[in-house]
N, C-alpha and C. Protein backbone atom coordinates (compact mmCIF):
# COMPACT_ATOMS: atom_id res chain seq x y z
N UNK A 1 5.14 -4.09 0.39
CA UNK A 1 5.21 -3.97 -1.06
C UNK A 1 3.87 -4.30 -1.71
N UNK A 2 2.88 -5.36 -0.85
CA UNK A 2 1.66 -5.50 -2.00
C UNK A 2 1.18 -4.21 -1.67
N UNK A 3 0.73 -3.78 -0.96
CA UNK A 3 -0.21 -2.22 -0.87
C UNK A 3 0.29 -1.48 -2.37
N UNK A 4 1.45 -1.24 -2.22
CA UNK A 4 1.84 0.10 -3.27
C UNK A 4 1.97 -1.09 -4.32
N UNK A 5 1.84 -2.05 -4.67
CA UNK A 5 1.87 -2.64 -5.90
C UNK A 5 0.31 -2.61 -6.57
N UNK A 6 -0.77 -3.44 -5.53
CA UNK A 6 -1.89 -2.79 -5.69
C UNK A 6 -1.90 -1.51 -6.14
N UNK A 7 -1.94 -0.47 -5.41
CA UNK A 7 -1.76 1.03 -5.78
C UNK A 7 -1.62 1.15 -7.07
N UNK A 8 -0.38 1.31 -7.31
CA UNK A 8 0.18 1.27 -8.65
C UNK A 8 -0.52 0.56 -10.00
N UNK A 9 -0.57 -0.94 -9.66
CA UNK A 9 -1.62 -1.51 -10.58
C UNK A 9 -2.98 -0.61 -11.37
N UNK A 10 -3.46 -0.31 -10.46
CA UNK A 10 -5.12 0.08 -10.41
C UNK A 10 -4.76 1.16 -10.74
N UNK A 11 -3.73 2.54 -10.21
CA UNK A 11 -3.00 3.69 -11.15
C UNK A 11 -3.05 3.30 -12.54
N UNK A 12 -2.52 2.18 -12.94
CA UNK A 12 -2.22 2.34 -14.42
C UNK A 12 -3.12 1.87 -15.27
N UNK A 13 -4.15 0.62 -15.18
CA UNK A 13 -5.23 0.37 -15.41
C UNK A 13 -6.48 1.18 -15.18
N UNK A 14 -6.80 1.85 -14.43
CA UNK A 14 -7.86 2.53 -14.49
C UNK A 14 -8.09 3.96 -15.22
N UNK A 15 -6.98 4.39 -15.92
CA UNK A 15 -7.23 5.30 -17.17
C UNK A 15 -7.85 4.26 -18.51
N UNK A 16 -7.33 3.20 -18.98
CA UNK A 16 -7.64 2.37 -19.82
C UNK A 16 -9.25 2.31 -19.36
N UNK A 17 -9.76 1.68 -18.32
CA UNK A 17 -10.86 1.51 -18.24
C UNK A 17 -11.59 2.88 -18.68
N UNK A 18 -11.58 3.76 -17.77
CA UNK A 18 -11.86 4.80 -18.13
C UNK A 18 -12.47 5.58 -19.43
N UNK A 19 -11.39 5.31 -20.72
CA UNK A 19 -11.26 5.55 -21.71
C UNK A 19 -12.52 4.58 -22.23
N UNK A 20 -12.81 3.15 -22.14
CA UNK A 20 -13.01 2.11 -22.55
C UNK A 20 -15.03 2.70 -22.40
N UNK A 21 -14.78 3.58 -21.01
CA UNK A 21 -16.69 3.52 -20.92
C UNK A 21 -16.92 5.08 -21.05
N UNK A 22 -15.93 5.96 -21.44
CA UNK A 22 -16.55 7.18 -22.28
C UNK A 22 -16.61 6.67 -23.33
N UNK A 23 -15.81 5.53 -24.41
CA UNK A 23 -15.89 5.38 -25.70
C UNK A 23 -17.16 5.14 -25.54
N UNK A 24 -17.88 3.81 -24.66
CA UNK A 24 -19.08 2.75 -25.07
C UNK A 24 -20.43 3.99 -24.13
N UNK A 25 -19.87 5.41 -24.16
CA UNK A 25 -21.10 5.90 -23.15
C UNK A 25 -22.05 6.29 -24.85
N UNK A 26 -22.20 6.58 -25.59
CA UNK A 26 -22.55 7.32 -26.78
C UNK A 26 -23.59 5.85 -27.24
N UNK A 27 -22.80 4.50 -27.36
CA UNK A 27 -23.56 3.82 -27.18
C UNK A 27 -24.63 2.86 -26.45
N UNK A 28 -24.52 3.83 -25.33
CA UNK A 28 -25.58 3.03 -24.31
C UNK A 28 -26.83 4.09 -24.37
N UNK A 29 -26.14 5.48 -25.04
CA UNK A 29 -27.51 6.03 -25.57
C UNK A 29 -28.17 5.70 -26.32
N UNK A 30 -27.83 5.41 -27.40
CA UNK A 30 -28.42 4.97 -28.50
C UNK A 30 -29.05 3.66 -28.68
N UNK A 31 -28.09 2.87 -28.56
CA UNK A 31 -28.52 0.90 -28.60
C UNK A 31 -29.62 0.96 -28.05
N UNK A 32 -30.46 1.08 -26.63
CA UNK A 32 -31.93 0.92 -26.73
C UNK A 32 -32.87 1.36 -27.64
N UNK A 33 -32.85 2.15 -28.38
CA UNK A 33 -33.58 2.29 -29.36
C UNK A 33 -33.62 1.62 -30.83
N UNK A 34 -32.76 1.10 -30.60
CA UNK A 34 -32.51 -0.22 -32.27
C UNK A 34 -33.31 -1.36 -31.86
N UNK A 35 -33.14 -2.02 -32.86
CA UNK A 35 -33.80 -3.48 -32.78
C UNK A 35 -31.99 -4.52 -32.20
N UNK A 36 -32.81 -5.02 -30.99
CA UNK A 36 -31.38 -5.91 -30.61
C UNK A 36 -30.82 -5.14 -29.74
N UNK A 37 -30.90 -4.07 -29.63
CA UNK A 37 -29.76 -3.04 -28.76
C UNK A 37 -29.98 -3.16 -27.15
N UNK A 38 -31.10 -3.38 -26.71
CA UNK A 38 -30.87 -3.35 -25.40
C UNK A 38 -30.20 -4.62 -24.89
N UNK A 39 -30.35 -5.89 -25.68
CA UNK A 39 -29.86 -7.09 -25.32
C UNK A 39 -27.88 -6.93 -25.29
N UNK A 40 -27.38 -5.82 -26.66
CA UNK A 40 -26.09 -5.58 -27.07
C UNK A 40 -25.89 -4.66 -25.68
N UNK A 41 -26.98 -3.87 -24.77
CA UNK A 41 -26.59 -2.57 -23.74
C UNK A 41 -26.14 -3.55 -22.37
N UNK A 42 -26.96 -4.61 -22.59
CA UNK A 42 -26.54 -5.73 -21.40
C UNK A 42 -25.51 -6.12 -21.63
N UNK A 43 -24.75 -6.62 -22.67
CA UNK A 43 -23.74 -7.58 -22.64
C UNK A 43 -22.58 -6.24 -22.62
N UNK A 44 -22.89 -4.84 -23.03
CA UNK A 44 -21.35 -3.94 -22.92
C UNK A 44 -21.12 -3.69 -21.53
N UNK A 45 -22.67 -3.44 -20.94
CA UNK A 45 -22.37 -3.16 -19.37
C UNK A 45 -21.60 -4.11 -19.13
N UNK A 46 -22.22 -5.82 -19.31
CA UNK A 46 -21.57 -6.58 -18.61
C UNK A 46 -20.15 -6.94 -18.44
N UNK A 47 -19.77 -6.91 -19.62
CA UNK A 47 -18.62 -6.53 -20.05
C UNK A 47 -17.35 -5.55 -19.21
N UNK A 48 -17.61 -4.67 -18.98
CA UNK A 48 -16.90 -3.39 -18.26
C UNK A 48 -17.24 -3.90 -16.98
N UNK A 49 -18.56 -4.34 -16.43
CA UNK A 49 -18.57 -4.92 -14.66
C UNK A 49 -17.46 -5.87 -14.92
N UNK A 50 -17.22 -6.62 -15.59
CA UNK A 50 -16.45 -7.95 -15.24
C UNK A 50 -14.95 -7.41 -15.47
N UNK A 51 -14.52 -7.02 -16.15
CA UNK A 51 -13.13 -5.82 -16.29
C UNK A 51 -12.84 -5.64 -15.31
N UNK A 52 -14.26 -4.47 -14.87
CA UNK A 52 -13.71 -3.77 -13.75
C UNK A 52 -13.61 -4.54 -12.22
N UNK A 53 -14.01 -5.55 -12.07
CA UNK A 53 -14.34 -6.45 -11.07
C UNK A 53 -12.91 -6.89 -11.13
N UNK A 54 -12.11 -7.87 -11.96
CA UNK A 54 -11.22 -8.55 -12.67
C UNK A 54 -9.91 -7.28 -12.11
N UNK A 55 -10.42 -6.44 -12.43
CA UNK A 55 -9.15 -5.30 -12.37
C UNK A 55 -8.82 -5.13 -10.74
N UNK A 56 -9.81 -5.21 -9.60
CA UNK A 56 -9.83 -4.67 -8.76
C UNK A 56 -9.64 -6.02 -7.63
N UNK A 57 -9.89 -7.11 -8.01
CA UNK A 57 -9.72 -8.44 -7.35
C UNK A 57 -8.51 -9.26 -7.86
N UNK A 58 -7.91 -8.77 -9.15
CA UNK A 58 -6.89 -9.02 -8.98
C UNK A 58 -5.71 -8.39 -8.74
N UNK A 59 -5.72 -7.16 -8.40
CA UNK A 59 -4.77 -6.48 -7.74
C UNK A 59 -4.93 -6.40 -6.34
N UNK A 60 -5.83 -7.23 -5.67
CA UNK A 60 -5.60 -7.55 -4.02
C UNK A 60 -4.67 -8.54 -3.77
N UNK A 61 -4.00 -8.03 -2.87
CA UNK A 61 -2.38 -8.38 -2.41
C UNK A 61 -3.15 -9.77 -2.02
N UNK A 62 -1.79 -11.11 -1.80
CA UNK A 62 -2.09 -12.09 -1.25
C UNK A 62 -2.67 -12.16 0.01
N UNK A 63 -3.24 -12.84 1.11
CA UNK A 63 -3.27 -12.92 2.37
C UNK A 63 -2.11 -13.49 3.20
């Protein structure tokens, strides 16, 4: 049951993500060119790594 619960999990969460870094792709064009923006391009990446990290380590089954 953890396999296909995993499975499933990461099925239903990873459209959300998805959605989350076409919204913030428009602004990773742009923000380097403002004043402040590349510091704001670090913290969205970082942001979505830690999500997506979060998403994928916690849907590993127990040992």
């Amino acid at each position: 049951m953890g396999a296909l619960q995993r499975v499933l999990l990461v099925a239903l969460l990873t459209p959300g993500m998805l959605v989350a870094m076409v919204a913030a792709f428009p602004a990773l064009l742009v923000l380097p060119f403002l004043k402040g923006g590349t510091e704001r391009c670090i913290k969205l990446l970082a942001a979505q790594t830690k999500y997506l990290r979060t998403l994928l380590t916690g849907s590993r089954p127990a040992p």
